[in-house]
Protein backbone atom coordinates (compact mmCIF):
# COMPACT_ATOMS: atom_id res chain seq x y z
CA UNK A 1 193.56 152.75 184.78
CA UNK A 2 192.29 155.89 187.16
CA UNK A 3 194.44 158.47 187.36
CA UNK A 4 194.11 161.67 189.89
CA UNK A 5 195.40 164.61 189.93
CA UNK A 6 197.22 166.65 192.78
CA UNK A 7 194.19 168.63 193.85
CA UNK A 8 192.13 165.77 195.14
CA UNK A 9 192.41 165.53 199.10
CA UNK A 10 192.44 162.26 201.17
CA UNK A 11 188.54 162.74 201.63
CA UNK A 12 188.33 162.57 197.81
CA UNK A 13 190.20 159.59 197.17
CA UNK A 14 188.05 157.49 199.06
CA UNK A 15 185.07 158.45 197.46
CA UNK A 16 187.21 157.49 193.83
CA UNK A 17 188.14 154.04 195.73
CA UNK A 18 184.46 153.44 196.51
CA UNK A 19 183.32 154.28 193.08
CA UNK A 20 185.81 152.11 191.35
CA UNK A 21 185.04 148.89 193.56
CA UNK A 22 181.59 149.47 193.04
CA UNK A 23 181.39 149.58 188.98
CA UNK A 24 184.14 147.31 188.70
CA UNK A 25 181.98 144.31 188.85
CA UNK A 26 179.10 145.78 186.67
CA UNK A 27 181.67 146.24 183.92
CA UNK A 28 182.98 143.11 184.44
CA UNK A 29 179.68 141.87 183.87
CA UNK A 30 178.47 143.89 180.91
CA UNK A 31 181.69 143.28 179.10
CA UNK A 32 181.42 140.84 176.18
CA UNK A 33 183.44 137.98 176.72
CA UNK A 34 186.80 137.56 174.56
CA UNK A 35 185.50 134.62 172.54
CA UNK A 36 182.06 136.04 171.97
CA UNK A 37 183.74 138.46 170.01
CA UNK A 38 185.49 136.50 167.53
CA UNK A 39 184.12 135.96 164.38
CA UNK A 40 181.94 132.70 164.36
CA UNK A 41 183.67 131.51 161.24
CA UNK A 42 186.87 131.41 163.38
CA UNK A 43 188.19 127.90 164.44
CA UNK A 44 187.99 129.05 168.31
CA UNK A 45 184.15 130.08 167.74
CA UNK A 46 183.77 126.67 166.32
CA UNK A 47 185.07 124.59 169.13
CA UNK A 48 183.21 126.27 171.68
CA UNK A 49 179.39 125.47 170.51
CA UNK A 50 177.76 123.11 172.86
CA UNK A 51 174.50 120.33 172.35
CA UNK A 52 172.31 121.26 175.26
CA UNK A 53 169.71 118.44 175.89
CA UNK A 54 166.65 119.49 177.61
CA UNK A 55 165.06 116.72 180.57
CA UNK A 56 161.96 116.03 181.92
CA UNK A 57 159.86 114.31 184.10
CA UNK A 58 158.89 110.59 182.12
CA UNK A 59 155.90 108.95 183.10
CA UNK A 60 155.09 105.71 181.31
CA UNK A 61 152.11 104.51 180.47
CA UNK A 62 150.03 101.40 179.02
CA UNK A 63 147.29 100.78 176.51
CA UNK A 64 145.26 97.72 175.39
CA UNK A 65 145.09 97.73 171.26
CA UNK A 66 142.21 99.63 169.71
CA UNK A 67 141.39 101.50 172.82
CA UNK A 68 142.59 104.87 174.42
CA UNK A 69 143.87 106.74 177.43
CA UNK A 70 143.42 109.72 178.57
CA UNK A 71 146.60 111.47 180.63
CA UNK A 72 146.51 115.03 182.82
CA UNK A 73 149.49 117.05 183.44
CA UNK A 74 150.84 118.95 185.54
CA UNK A 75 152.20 121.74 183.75
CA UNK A 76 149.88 123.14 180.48
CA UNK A 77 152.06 122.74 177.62
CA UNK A 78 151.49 124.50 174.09
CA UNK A 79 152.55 121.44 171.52
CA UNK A 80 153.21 117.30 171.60
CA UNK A 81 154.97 115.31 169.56
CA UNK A 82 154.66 111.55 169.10
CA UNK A 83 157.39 109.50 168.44
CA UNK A 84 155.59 106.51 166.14
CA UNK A 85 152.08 108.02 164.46
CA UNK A 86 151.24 104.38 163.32
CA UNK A 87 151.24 102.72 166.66
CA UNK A 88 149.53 105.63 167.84
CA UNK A 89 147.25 108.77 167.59
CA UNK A 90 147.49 111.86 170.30
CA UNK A 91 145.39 114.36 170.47
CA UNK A 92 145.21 117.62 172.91
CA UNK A 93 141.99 118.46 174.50
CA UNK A 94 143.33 121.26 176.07
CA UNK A 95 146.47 122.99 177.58
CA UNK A 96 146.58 119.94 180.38
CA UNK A 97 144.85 117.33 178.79
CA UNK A 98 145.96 114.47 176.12
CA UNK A 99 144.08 112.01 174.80
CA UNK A 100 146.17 108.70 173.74
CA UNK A 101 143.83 106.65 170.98
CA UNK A 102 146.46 103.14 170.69
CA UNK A 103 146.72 101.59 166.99
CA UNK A 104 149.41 99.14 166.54
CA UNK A 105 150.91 96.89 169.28
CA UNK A 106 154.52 98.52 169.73
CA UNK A 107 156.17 101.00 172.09
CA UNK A 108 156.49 105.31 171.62
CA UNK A 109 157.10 108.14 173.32
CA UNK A 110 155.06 111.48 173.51
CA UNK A 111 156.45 114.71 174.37
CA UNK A 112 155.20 118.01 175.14
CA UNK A 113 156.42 121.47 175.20
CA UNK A 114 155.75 124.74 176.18
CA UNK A 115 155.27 127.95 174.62
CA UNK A 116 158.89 128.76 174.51
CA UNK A 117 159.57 125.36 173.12
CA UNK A 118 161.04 124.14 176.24
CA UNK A 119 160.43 120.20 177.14
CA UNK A 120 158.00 119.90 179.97
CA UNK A 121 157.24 116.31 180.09
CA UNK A 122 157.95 112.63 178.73
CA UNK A 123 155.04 110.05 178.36
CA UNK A 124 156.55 106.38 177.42
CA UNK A 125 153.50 104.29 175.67
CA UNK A 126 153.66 100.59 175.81
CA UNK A 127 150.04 100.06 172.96
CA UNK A 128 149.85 95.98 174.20
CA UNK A 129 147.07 93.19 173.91
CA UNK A 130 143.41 93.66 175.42
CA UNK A 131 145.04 91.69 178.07
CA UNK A 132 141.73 92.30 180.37
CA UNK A 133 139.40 91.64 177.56
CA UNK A 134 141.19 88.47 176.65
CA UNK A 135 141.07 86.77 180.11
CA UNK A 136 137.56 87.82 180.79
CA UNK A 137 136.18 85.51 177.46
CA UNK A 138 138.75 83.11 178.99
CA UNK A 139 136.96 83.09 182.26
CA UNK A 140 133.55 82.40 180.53
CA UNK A 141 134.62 79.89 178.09
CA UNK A 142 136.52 77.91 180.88
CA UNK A 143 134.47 78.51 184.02
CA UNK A 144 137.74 78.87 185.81
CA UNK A 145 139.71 81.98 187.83
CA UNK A 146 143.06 80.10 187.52
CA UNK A 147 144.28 81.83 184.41
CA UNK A 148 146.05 84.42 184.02
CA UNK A 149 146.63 86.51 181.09
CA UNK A 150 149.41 88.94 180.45
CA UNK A 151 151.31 90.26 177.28
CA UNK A 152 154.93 90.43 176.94
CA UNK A 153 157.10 91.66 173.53
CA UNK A 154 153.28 91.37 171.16
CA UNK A 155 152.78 88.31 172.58
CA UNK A 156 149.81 86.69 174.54
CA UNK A 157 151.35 84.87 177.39
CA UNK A 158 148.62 82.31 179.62
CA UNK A 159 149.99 80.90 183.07
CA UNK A 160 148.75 79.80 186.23
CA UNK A 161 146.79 76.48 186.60
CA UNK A 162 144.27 74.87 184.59
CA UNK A 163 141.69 72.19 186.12
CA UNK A 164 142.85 69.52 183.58
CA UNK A 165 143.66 69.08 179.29
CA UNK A 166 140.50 70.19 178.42
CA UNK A 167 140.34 73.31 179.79
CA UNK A 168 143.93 73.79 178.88
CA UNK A 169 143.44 73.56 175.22
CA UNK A 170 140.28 75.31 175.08
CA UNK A 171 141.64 78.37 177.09
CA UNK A 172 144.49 78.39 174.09
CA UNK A 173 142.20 77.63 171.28
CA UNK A 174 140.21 81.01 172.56
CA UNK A 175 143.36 83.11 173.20
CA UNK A 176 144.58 82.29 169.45
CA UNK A 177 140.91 83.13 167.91
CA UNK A 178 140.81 86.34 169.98
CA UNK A 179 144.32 86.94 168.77
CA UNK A 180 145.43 85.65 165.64
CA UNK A 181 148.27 87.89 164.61
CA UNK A 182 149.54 87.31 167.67
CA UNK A 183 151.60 84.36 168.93
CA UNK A 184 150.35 82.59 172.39
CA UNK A 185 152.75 81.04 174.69
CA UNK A 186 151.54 78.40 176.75
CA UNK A 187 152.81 78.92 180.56
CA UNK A 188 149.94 77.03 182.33
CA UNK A 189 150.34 74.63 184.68
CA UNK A 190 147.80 71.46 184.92
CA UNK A 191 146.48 70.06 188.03
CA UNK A 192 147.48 66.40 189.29
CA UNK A 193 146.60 64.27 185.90
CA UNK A 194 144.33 60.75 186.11
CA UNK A 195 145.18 57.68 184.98
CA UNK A 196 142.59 55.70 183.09
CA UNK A 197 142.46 52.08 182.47
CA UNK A 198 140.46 50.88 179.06
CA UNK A 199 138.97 47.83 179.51
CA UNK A 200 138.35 46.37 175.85
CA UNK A 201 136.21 43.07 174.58
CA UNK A 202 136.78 42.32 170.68
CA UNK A 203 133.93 39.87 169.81
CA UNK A 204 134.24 38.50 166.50
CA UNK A 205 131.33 35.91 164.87
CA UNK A 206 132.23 34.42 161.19
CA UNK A 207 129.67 32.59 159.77
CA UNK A 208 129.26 30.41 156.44
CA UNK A 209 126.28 28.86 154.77
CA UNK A 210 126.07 26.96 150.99
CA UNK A 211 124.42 24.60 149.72
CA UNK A 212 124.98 22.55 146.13
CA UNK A 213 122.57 20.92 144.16
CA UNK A 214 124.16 18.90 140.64
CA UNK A 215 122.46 16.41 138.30
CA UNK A 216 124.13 14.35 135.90
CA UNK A 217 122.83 12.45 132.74
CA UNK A 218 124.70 9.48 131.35
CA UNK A 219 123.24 8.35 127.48
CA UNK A 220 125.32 5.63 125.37
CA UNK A 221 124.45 2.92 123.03
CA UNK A 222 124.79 -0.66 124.11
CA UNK A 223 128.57 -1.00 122.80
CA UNK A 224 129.37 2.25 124.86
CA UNK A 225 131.16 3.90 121.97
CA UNK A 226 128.56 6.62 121.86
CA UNK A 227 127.21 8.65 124.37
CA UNK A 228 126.72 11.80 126.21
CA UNK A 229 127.48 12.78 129.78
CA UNK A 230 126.29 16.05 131.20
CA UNK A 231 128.55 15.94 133.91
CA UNK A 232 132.45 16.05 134.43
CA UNK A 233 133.45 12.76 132.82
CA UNK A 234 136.40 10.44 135.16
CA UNK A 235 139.90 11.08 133.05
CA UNK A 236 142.15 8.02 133.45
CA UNK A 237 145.36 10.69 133.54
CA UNK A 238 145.57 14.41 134.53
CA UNK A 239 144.37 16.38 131.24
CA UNK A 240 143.04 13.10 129.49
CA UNK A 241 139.82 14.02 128.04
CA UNK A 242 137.00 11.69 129.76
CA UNK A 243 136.63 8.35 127.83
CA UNK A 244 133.18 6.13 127.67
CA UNK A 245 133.02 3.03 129.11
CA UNK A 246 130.63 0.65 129.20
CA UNK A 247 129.31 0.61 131.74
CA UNK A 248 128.69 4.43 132.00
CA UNK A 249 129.01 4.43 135.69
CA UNK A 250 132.85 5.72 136.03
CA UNK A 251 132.16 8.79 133.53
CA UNK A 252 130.99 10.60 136.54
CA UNK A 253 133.39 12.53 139.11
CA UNK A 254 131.16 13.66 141.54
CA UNK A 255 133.96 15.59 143.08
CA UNK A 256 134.21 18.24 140.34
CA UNK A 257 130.42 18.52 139.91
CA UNK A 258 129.66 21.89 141.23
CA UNK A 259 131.16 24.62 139.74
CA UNK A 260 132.45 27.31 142.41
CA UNK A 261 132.07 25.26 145.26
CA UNK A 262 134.39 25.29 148.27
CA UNK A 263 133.82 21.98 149.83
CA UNK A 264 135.18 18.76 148.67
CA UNK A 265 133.35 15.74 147.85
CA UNK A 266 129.21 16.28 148.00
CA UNK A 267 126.98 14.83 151.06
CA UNK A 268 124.71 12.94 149.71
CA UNK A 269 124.87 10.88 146.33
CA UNK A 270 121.54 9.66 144.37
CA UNK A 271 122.20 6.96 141.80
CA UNK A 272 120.12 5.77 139.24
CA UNK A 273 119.67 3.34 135.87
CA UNK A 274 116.61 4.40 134.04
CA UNK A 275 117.31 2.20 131.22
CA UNK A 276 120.20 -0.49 130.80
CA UNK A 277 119.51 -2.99 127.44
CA UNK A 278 121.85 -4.20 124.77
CA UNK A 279 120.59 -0.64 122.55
CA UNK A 280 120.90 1.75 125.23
CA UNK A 281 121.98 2.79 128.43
CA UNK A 282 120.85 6.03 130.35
CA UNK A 283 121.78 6.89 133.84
CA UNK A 284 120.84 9.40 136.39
CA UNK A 285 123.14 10.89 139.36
CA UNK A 286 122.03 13.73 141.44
CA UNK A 287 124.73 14.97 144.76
CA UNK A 288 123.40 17.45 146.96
CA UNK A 289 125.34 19.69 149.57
CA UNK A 290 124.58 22.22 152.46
CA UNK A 291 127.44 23.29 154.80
CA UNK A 292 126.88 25.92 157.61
CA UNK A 293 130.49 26.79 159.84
CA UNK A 294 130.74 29.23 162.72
CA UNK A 295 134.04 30.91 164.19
CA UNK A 296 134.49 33.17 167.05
CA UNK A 297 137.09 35.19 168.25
CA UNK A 298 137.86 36.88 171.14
CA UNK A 299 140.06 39.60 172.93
CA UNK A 300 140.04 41.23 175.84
CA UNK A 301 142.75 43.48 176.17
CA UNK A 302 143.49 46.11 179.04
CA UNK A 303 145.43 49.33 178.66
CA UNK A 304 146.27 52.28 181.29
CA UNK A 305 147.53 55.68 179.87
CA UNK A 306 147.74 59.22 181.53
CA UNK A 307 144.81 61.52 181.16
CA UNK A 308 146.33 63.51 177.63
CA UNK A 309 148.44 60.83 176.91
CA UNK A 310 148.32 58.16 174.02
CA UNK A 311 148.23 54.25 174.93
CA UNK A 312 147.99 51.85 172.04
CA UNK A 313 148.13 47.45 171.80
CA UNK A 314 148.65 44.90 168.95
CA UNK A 315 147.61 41.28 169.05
CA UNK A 316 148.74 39.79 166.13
CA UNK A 317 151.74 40.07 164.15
CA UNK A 318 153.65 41.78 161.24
CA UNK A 319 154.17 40.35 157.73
CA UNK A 320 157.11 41.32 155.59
CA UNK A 321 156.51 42.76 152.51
CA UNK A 322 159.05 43.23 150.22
CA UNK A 323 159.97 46.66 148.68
CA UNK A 324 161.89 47.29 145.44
CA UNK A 325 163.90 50.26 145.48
CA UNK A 326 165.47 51.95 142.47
CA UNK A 327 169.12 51.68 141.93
CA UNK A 328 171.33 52.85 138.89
CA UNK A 329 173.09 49.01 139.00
CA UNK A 330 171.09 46.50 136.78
CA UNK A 331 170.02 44.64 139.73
CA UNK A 332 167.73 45.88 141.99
CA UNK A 333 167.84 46.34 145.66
CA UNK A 334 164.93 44.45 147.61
CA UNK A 335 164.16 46.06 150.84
CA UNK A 336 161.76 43.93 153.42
CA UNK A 337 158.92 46.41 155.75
CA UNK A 338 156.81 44.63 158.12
CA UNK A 339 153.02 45.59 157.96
CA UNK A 340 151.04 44.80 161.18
CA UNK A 341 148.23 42.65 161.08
CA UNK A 342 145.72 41.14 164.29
CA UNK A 343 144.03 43.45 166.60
CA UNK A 344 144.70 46.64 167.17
CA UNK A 345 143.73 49.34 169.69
CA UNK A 346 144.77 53.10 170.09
CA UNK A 347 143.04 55.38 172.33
CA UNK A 348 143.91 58.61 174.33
CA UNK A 349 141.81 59.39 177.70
CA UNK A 350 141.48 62.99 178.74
CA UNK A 351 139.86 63.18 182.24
CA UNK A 352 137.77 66.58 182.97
CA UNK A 353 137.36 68.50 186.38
CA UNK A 354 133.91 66.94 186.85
CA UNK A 355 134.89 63.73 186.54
CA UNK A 356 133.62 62.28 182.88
CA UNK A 357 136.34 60.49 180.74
CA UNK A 358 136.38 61.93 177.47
CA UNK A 359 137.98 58.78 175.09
CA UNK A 360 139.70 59.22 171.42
CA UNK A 361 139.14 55.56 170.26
CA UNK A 362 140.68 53.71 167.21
CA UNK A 363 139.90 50.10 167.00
CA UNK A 364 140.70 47.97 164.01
CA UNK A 365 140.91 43.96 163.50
CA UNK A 366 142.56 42.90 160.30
CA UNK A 367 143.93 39.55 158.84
CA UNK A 368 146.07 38.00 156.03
CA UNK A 369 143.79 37.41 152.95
CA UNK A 370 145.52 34.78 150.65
CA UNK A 371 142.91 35.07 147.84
CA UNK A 372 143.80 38.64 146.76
CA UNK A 373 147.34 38.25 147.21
CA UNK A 374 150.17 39.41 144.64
CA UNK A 375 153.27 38.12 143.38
CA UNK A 376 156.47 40.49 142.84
CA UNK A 377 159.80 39.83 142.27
CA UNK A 378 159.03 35.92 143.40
CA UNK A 379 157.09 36.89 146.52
CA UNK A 380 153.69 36.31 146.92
CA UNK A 381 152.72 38.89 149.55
CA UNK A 382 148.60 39.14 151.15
CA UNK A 383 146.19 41.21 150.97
CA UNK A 384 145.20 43.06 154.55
CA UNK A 385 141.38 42.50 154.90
CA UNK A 386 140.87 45.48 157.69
CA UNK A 387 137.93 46.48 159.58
CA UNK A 388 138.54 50.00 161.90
CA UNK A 389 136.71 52.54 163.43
CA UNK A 390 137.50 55.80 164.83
CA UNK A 391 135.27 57.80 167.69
CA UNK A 392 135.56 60.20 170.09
CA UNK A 393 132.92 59.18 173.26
CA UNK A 394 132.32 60.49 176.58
CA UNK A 395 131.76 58.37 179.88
CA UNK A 396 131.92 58.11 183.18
CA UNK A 397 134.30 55.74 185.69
CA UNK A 398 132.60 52.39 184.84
CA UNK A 399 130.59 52.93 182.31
CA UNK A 400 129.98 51.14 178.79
CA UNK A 401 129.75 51.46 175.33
CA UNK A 402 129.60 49.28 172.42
CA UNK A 403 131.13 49.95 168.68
CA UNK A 404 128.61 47.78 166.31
CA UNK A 405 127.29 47.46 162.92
CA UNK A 406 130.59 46.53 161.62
CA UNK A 407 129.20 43.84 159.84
CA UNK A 408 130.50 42.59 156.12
CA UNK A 409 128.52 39.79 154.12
CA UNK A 410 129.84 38.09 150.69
CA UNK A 411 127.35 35.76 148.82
CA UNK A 412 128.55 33.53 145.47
CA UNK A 413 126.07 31.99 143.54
CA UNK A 414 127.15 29.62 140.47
CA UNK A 415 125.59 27.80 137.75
CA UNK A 416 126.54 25.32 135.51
CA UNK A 417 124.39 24.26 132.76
CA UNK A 418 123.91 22.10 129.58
CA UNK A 419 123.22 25.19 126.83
CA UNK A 420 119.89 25.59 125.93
CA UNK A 421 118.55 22.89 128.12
CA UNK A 422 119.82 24.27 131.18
CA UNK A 423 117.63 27.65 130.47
CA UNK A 424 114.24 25.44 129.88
CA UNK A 425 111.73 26.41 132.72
CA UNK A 426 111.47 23.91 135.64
CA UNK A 427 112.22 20.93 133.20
CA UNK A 428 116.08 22.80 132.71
CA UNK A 429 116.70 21.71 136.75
CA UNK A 430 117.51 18.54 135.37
CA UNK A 431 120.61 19.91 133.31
CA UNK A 432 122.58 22.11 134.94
CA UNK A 433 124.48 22.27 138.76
CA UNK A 434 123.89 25.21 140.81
CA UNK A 435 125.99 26.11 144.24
CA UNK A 436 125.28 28.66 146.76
CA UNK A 437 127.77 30.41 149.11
CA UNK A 438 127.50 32.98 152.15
CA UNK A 439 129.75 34.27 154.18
CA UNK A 440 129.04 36.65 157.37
CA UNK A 441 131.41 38.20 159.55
CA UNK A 442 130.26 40.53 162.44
CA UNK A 443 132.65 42.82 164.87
CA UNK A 444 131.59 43.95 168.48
CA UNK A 445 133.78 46.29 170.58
CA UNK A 446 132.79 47.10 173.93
CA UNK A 447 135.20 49.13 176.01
CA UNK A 448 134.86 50.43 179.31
CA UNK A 449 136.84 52.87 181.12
CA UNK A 450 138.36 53.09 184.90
CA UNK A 451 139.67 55.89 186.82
CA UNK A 452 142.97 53.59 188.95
CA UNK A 453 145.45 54.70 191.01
CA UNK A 454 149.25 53.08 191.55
CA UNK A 455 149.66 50.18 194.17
CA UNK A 456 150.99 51.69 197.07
CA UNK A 457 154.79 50.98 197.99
CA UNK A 458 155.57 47.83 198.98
CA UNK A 459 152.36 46.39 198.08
CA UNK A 460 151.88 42.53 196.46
CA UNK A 461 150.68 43.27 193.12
CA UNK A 462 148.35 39.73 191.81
CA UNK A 463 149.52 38.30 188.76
CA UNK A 464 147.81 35.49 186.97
CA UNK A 465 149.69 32.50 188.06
CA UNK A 466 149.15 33.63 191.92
CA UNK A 467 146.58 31.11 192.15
CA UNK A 468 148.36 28.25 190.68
CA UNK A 469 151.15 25.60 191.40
CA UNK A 470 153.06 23.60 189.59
CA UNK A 471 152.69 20.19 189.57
CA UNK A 472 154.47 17.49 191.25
CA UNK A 473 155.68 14.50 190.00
CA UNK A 474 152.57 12.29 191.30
CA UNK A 475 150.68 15.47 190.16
CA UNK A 476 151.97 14.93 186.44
CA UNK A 477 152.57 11.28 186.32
CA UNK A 478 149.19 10.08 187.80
CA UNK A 479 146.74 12.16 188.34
CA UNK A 480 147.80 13.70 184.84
CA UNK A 481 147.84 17.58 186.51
CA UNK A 482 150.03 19.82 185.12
CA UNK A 483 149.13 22.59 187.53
CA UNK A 484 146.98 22.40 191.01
CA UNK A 485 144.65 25.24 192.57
CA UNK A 486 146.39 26.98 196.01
CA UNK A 487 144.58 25.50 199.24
CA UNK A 488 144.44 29.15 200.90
CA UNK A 489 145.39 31.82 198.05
CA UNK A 490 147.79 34.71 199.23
CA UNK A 491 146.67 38.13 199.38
CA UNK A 492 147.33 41.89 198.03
CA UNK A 493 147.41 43.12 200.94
CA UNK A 494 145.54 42.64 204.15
CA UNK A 495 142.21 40.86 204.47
CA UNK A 496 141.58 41.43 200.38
CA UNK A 497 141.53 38.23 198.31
CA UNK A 498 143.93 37.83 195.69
CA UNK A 499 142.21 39.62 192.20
CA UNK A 500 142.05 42.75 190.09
CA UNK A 501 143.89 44.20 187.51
CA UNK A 502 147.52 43.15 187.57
CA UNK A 503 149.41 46.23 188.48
CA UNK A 504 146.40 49.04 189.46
CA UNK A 505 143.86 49.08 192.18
CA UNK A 506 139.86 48.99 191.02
CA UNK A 507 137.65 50.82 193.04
CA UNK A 508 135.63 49.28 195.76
CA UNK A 509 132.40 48.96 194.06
CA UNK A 510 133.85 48.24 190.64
CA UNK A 511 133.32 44.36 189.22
């Protein structure tokens, strides 16, 4: 409050008025506010602090694992501070310059200040997979531009396309050596796949050779009381020991002469009496065998799969074999599994970009085997006699190969002897049987591959009765036909005879 007195004229109240409006705002401004005052212990003083947070200008950048960046300014700062030190290292090289050196795959922040400790700037650092690294060895282990590598949340991520499965798989088997603490997700996308068709001979020869070679002696006195018989003597009953007769003749059963022989009764039969009087008799029988047998089989099965895929046949069938399983009652539980048995043929094409068929082949022929076969619980169940091989080939469309050398051999060899005699040089021939046994069995596979397409829609697909009719009734009755040959067969389609695979279309030049 200004107070004046009575001496002050007009002139000099103005000048007061002046004054007053002119310091009025300069004390207004110099005087310390009302709460600044208080006490800071006070309740008001309390309530009236504020969290200032400082921004600035972010900029965000990326870099590959193991490697490091180097980021200008525009303002010089005076300190940085990283958010994560293990994912990475910063370092200043000088008031504008930082130098980013990426450990750990992860995500940080870096941020710098001034000299009055005022935030001048934000860097965001994404530290992700050698990304560019990664598809370069890509490039040069595949020969192909068409994949793209990125990274996403530490992991390796491969899209685009890929010529075929091959180059697929190797692309990822590179991508998860180059990074194996990191997961890969395959995003690729392969071009139009092939279809192959195997084309598959099983040739199988089984051959069997023996021969038997027995002599018998036959001594007895002239009443035929005494004797001896190096053979197998002629029981009158089953389990009736063999019983001398006179005339010596029935002691011998030529049928059980060789011991370990498979045939029946011997080929040829040599008879002889060397000395027949009323003191002695002595006779002579000598059989002789040789047996040679030959059995083929054959199968020519045909399978189409997908380049990548699996395709797999059986000719033959499945025995049961029965399966005890354990059970707290006192009677068991018999469960029945079928086991397959014949031939067998798995085998999973993968077509490249050049063309060649690369082939994962399992072939295997097995049968029942009686011999070796085991009883349980009442069953008699077989042995699997199994021959199988397992390759990995590559070929072009048309092209052969041949799986050999599978080839098993059993030989027997028996002798039966009088002691003693039997082991007498040259002269023991004449007491003792001997029989001879071999058995050969030899396995051919010969596959051959074909690159085949679909039929086209609406096309006649041939089939193997196409060329065939049934038979009539003068067909059947007298001419004893079952089925007659077509005058004029149809076709597949126009101006091609009727043949082929049922179902796919060979190429032109394939036979």
């Amino acid at each position: 409050m200004v107070c004046l007195s009575r001496g002050v004229g007009r002139r000099g109240l103005k000048r007061v008025l002046l004054l007053i409006s002119v310091l009025a705002p300069i004390g207004m401004a110099v005087t310390p506010d009302a709460d600044a005052a208080e006490p800071r212990s006070s309740p008001r003083a309390q309530n009236s602090q504020r969290i200032v947070i400082e921004e600035a200008a972010t900029r965000h950048v990326t870099v590959a694992q193991n490697k490091s960046l180097t980021v200008r300014l525009d303002q010089p700062f005076a300190s940085t501070v990283i958010g994560s030190p293990e994912i990475a290292d910063v370092l200043a090289l000088s008031d504008r310059v930082i130098y980013i050196q990426a450990k750990k795959i992860g995500t940080t922040n870096i941020s710098a200040f001034d000299q009055d400790k005022h935030l001048i700037a934000v860097l965001d650092v994404d530290v992700t997979i050698d990304t560019q690294s990664l598809a370069a060895q890509i490039r040069g282990g595949t020969g192909t531009s068409g994949i793209r590598v990125t990274s996403s949340n530490g992991q390796v991520v491969l899209s685009g396309e890929a010529r075929d499965a091959v180059t697929a798989d190797r692309a990822m088997q590179i991508a998860k050596t180059t990074t194996p603490n990191s997961p890969v997700v395959n995003a690729m996308r392969v071009s139009a796949s092939q279809q192959v068709m195997l084309k598959v001979r099983f040739l199988e020869a089984s051959r069997d050779a023996g021969r038997d070679l027995g002599v018998n002696w036959y001594v007895a006195n002239g009443a035929g009381n005494r004797g001896f018989n190096t053979g197998v003597g002629a029981p009158t009953q089953v389990g009736q020991s063999p019983t001398a007769t006179p005339g010596g003749l029935p002691l011998f059963q030529t049928a059980s002469t060789f011991v370990g022989s498979t045939s029946g009764a011997p080929f040829g039969v040599a008879l002889a009496n060397l000395v027949n009087n009323n003191n002695a008799r002595i006779d002579l029988l000598i059989t002789a065998l040789e047996t040679k047998g030959l059995v083929r089989r054959l199968a020519e099965p045909d399978l189409v799969a997908l380049s990548g895929d699996t395709a797999s046949f059986l000719a033959g069938g499945e025995v049961p074999v029965p399966v005890v399983q354990s059970t707290s009652s006192t009677t068991p539980l018999i469960t029945v599994e079928y086991k397959p048995f014949g031939v067998q043929l798995t085998f999973m094409p993968t077509v490249t970009a050049d063309g060649i068929i690369n082939l994962r082949l399992t072939p295997s022929v097995s049968e029942l085997d009686y011999t070796n076969a085991v009883v349980v619980s009442g069953f008699q169940i077989p042995a699997l006699t199994k021959r199988e091989a397992r390759t990995t080939i590559e070929l072009r469309d048309g092209q052969s190969f041949a799986i050999a050398g599978l080839l098993q051999t059993e030989g027997l060899r028996n002798i039966a002897q009088v002691p003693w005699l039997g082991s007498v040089p040259v002269l023991g021939a004449m007491f003792r049987s001997t029989s001879y046994q071999q058995h050969e069995t030899d396995l051919v596979v010969i596959v051959t591959p074909h690159l085949v397409q679909p039929a086209a829609p609406g096309q006649r697909i041939a089939t193997p009765i196409d060329g065939q009719l049934s038979g009539n009734d003068v067909d059947l009755f007298l001419l004893g036909q079952s089925e007659v040959r077509k005058k004029q067969p149809e076709t597949v389609a126009v101006g091609v005879p009727l043949r082929g695979p049922s179902g796919y279309i060979m190429p032109a030049d394939a036979k």
